[in-house]
PDB file of N, CA and C in Angstrom:
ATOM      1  N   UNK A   1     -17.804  -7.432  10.838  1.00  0.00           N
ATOM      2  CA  UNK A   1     -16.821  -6.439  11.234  1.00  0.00           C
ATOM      3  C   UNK A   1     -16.772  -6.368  12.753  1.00  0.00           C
ATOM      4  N   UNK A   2     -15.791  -6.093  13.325  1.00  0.00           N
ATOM      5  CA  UNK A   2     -15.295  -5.998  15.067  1.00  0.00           C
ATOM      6  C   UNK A   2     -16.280  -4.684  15.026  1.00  0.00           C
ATOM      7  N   UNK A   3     -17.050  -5.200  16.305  1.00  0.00           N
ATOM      8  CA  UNK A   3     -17.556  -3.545  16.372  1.00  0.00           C
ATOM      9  C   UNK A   3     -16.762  -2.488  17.340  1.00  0.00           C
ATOM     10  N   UNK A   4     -17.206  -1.206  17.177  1.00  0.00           N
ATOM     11  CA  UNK A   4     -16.109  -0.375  17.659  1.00  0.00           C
ATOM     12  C   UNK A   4     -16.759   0.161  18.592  1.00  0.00           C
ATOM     13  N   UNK A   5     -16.628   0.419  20.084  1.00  0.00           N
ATOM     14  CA  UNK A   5     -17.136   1.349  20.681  1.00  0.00           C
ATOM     15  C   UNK A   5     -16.533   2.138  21.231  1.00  0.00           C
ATOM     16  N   UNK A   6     -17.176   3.515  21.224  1.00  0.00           N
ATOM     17  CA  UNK A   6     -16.821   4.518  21.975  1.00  0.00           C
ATOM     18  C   UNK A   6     -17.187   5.520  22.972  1.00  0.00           C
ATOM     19  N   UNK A   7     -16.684   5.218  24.221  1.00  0.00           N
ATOM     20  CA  UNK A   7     -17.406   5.782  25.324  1.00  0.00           C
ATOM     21  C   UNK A   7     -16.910   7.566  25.191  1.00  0.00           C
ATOM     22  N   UNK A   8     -17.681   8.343  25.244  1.00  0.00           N
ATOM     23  CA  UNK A   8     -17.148  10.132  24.745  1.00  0.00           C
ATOM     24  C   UNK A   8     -18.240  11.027  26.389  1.00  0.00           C
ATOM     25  N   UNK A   9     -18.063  12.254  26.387  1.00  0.00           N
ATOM     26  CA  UNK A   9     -18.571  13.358  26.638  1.00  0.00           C
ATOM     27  C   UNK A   9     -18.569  14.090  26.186  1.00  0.00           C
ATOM     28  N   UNK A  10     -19.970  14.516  26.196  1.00  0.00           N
ATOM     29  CA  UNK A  10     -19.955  16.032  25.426  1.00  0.00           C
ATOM     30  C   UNK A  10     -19.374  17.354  25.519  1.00  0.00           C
ATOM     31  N   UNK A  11     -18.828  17.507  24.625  1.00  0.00           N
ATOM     32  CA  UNK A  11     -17.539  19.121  24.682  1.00  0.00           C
ATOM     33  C   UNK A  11     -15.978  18.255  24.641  1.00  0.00           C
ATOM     34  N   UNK A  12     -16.188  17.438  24.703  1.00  0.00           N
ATOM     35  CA  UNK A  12     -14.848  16.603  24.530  1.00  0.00           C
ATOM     36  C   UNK A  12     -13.934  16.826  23.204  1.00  0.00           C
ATOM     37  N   UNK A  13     -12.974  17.326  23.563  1.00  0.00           N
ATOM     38  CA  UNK A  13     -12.258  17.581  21.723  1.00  0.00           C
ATOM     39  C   UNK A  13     -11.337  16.495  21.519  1.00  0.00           C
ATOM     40  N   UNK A  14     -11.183  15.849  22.403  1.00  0.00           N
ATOM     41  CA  UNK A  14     -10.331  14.360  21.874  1.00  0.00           C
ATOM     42  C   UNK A  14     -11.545  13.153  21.795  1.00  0.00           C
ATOM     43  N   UNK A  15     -12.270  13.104  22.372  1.00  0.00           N
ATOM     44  CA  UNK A  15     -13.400  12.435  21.907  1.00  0.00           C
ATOM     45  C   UNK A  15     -13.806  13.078  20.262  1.00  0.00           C
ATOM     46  N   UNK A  16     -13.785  13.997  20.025  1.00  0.00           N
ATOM     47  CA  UNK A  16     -13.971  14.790  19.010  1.00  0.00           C
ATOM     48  C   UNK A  16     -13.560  14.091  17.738  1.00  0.00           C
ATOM     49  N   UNK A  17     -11.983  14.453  17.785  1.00  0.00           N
ATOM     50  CA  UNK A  17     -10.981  13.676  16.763  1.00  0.00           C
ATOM     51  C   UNK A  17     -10.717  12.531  16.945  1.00  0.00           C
ATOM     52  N   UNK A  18     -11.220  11.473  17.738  1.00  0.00           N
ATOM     53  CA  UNK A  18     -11.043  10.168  17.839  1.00  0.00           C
ATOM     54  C   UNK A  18     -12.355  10.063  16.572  1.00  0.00           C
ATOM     55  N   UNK A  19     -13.257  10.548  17.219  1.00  0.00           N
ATOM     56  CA  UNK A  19     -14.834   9.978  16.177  1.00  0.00           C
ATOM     57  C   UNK A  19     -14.543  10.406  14.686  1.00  0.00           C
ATOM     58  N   UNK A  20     -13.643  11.590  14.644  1.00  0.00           N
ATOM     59  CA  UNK A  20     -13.310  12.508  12.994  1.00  0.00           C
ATOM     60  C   UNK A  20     -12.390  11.260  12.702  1.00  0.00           C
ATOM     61  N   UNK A  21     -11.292  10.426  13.288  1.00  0.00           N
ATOM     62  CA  UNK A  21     -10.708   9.714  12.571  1.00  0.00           C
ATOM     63  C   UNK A  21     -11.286   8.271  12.004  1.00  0.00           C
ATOM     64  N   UNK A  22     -12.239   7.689  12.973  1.00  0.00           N
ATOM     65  CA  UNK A  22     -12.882   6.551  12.398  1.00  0.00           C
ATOM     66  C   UNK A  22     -14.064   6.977  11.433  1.00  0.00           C
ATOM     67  N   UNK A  23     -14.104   8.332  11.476  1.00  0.00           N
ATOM     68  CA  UNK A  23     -15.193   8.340  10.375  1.00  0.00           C
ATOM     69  C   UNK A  23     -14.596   8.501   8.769  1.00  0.00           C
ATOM     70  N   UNK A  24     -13.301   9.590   9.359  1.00  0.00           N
ATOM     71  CA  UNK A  24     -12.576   9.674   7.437  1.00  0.00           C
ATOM     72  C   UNK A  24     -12.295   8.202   7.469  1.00  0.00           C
ATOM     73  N   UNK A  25     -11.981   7.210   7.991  1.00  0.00           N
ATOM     74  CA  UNK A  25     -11.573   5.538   7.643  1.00  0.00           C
ATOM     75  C   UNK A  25     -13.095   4.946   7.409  1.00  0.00           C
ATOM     76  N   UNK A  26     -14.318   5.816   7.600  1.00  0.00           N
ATOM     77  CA  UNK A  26     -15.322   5.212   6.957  1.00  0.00           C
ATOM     78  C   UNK A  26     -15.890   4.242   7.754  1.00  0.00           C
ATOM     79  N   UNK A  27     -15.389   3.995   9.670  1.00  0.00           N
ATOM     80  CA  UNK A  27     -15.710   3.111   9.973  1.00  0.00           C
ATOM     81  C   UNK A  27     -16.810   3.273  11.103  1.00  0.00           C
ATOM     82  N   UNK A  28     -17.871   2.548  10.947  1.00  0.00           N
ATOM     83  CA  UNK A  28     -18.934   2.984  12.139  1.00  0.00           C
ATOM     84  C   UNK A  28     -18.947   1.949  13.271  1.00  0.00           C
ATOM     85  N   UNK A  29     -19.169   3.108  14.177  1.00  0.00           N
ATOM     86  CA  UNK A  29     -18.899   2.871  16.084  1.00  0.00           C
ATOM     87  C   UNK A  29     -20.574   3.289  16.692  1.00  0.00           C
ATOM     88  N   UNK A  30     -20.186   2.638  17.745  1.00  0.00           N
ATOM     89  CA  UNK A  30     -20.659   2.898  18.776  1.00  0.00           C
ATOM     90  C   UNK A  30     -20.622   3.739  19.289  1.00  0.00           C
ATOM     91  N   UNK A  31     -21.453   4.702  20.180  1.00  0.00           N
ATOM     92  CA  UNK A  31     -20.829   6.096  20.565  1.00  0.00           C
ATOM     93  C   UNK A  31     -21.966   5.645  22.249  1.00  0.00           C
ATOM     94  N   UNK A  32     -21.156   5.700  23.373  1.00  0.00           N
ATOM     95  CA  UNK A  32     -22.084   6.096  24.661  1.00  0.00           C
ATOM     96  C   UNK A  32     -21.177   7.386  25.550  1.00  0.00           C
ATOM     97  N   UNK A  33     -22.474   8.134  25.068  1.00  0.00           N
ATOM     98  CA  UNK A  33     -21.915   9.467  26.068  1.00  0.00           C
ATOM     99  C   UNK A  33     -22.300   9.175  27.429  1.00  0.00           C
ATOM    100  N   UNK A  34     -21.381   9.352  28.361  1.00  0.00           N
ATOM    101  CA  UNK A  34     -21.076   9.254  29.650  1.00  0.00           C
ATOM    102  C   UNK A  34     -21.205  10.140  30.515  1.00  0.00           C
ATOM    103  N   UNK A  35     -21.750  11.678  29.398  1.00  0.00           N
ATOM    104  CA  UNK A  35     -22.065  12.768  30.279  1.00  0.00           C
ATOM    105  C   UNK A  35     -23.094  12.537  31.292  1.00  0.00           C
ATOM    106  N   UNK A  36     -22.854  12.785  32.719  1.00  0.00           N
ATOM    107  CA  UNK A  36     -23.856  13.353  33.452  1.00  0.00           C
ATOM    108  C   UNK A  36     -24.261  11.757  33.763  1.00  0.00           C
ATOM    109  N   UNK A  37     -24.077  10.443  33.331  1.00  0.00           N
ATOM    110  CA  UNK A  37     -24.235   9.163  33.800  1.00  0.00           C
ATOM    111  C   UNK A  37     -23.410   8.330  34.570  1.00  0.00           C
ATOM    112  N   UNK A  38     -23.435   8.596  35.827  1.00  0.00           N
ATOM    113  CA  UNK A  38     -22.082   7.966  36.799  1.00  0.00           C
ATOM    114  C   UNK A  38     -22.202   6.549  36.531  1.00  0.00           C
ATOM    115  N   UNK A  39     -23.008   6.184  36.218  1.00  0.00           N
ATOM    116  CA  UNK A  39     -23.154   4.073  36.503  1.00  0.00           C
ATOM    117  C   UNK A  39     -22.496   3.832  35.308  1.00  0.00           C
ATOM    118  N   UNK A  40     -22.797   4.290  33.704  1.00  0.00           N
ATOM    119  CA  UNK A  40     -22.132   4.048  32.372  1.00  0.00           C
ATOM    120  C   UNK A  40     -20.596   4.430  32.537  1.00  0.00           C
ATOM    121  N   UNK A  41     -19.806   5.701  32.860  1.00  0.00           N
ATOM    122  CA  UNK A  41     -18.617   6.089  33.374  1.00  0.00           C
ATOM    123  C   UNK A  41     -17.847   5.183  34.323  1.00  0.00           C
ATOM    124  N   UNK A  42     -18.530   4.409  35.389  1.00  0.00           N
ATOM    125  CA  UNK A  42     -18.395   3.654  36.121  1.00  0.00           C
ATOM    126  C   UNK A  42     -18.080   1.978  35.364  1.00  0.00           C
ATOM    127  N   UNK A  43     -18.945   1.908  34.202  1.00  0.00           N
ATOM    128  CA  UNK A  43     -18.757   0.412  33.634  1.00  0.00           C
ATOM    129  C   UNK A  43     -17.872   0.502  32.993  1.00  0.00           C
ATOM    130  N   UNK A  44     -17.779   2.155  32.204  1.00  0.00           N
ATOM    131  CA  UNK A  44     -16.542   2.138  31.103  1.00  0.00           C
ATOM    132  C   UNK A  44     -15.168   1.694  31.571  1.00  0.00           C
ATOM    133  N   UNK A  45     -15.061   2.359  33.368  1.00  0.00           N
ATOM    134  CA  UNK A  45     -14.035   2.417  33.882  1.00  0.00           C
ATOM    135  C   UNK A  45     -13.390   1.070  34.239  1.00  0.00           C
ATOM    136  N   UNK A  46     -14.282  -0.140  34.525  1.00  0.00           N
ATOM    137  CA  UNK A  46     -13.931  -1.229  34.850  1.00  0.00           C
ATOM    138  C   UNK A  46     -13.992  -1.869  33.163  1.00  0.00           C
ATOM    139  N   UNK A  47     -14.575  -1.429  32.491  1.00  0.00           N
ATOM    140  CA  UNK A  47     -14.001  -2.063  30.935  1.00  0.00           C
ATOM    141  C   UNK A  47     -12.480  -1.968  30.603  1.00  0.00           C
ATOM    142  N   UNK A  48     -12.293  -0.450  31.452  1.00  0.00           N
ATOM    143  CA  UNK A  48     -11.129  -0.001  30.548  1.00  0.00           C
ATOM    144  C   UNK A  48      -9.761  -0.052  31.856  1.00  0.00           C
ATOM    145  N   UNK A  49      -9.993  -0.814  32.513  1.00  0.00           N
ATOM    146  CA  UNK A  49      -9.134  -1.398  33.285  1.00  0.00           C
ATOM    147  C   UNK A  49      -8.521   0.023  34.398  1.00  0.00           C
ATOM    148  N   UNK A  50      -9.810   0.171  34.775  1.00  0.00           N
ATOM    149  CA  UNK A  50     -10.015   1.664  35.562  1.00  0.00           C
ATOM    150  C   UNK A  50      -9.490   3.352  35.291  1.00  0.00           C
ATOM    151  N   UNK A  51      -9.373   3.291  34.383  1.00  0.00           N
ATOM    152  CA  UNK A  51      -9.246   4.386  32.850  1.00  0.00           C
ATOM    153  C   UNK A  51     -10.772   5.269  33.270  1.00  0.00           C
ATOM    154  N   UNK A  52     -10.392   6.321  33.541  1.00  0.00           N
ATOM    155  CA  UNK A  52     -11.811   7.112  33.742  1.00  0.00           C
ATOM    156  C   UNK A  52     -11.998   8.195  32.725  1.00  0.00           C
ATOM    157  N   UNK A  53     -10.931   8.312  31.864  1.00  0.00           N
ATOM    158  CA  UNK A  53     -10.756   9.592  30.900  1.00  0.00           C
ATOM    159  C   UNK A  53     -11.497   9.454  29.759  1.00  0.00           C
ATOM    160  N   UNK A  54     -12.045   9.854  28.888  1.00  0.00           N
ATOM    161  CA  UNK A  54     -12.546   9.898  28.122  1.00  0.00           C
ATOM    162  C   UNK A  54     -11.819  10.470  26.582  1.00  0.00           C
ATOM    163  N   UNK A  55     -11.691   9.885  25.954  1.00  0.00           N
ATOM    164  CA  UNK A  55     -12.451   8.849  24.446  1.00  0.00           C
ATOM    165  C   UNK A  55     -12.162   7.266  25.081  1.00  0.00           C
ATOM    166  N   UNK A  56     -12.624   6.765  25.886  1.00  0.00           N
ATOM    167  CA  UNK A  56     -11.761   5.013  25.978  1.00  0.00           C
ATOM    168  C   UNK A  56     -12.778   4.691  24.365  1.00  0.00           C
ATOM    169  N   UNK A  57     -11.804   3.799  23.630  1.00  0.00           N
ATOM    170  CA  UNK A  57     -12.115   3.041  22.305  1.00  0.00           C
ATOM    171  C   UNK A  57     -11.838   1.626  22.268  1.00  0.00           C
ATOM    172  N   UNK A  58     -12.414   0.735  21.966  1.00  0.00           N
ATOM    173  CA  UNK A  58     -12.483  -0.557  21.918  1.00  0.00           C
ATOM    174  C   UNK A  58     -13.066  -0.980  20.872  1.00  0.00           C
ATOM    175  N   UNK A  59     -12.384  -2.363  19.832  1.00  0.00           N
ATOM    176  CA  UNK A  59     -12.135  -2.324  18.244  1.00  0.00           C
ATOM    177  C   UNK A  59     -12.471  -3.770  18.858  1.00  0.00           C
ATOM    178  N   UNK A  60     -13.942  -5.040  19.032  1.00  0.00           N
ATOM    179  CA  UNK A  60     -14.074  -6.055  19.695  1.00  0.00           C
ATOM    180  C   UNK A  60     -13.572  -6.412  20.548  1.00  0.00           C
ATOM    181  N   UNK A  61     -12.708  -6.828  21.018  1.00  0.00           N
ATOM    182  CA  UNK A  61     -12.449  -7.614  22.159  1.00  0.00           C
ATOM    183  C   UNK A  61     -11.305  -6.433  22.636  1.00  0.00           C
ATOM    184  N   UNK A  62     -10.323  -5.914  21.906  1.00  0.00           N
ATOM    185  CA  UNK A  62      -9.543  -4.756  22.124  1.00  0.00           C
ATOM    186  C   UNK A  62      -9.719  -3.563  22.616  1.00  0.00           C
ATOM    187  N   UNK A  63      -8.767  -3.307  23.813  1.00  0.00           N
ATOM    188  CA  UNK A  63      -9.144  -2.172  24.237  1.00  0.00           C
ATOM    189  C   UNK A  63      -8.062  -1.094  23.560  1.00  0.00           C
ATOM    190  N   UNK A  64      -8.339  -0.575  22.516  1.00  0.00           N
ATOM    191  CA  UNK A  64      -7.492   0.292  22.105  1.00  0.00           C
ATOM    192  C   UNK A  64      -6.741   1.906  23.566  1.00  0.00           C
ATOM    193  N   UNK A  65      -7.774   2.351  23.942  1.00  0.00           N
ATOM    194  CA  UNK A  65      -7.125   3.021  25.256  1.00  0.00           C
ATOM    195  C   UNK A  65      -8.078   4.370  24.295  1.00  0.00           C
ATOM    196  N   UNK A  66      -7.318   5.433  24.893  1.00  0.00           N
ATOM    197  CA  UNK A  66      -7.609   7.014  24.049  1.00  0.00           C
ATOM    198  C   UNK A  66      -7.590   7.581  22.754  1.00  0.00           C
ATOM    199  N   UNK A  67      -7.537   8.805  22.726  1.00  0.00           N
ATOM    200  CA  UNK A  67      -7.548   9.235  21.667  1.00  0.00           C
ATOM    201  C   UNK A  67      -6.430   9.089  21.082  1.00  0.00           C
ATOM    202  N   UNK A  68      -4.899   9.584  21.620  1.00  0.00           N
ATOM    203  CA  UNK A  68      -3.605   9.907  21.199  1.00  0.00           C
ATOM    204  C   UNK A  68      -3.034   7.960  21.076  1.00  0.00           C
ATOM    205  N   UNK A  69      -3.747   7.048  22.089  1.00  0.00           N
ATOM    206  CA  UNK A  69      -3.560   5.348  21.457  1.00  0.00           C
ATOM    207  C   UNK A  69      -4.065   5.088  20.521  1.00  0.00           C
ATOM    208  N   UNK A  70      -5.375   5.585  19.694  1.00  0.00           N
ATOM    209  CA  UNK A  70      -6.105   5.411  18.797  1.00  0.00           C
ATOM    210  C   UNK A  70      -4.742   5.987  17.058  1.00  0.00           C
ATOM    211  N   UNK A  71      -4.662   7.375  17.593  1.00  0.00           N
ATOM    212  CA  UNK A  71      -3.681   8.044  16.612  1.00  0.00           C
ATOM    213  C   UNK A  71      -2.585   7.232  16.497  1.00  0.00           C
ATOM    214  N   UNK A  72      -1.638   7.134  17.121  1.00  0.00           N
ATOM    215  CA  UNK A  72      -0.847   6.042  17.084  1.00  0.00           C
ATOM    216  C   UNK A  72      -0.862   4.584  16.593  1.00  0.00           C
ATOM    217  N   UNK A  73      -1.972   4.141  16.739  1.00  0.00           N
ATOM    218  CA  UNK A  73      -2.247   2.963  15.967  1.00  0.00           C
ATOM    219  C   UNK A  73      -2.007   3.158  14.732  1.00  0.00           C
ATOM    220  N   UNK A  74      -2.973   4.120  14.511  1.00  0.00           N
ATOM    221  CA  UNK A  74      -2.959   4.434  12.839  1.00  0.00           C
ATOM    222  C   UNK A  74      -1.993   4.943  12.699  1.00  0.00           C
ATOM    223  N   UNK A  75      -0.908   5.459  12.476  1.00  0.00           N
ATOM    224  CA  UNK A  75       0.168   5.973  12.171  1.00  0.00           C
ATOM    225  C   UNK A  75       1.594   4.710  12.049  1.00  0.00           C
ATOM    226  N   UNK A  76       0.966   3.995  13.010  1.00  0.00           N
ATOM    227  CA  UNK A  76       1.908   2.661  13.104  1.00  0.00           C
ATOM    228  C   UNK A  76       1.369   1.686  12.074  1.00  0.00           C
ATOM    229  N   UNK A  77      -0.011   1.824  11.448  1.00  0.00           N
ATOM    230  CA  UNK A  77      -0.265   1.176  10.649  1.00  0.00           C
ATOM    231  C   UNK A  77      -0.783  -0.300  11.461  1.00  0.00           C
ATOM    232  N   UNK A  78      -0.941   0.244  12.786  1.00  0.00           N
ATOM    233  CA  UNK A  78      -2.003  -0.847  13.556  1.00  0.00           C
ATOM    234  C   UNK A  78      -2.994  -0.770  13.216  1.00  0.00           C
ATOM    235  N   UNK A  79      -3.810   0.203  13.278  1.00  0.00           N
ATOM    236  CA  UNK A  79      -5.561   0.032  13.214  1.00  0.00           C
ATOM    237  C   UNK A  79      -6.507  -0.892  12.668  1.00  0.00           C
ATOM    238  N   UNK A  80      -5.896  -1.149  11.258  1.00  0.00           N
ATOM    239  CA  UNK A  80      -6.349  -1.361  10.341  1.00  0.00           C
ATOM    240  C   UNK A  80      -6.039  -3.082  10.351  1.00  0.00           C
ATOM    241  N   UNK A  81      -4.964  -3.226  11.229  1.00  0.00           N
ATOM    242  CA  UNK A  81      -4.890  -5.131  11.505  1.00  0.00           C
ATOM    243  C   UNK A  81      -6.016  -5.235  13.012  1.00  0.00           C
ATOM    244  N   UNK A  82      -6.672  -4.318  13.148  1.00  0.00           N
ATOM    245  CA  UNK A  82      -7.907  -5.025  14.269  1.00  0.00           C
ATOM    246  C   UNK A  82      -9.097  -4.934  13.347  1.00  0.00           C
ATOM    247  N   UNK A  83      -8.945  -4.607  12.295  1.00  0.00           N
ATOM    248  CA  UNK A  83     -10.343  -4.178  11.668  1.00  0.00           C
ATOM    249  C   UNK A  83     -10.537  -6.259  10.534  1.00  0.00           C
ATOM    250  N   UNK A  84     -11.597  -6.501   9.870  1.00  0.00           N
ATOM    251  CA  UNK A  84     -11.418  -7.731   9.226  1.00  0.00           C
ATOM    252  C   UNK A  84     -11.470  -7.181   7.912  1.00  0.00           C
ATOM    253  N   UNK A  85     -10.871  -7.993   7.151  1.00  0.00           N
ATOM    254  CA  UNK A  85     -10.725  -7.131   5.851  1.00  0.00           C
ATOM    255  C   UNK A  85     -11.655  -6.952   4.651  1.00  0.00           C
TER     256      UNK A  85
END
């Protein structure tokens, strides 16, 4: 399976419902909280093509983006063509 990671902070409510949606799909991630760690925030940011906001999500090689890119996928009935079947 593509693994999924997800860079979050704590108190985050779109980090929140990003993690509530891959979990009702049953799918397990990665989770690095970025609270209070400037160097991890800092790598996420050059992962995520200098994106400093938090939920950034990435489905293997894909950088899916946020929370509300994450929702959208699924609603478009993307998500589920980055996942292997």
């Amino acid at each position: 399976m593509s693994e999924i990671l997800i860079y979050t902070k704590v108190g985050c409510s779109f980090c929140m419902a990003a993690k509530s949606l891959l979990r009702r799909k049953g799918l397990a991630f990665t989770e690095i909280d970025v609270t209070g760690r400037p160097e991890e925030q800092q790598a996420m940011s050059v992962k995520a093509n200098g994106r400093r906001t938090v939920p950034q999500i990435f489905i293997g090689a894909t950088h899916v983006g946020g929370c509300d890119e994450l929702y959208d996928l699924e609603d478009a009935g993307g998500l589920d063509s980055l996942l292997p079947a």
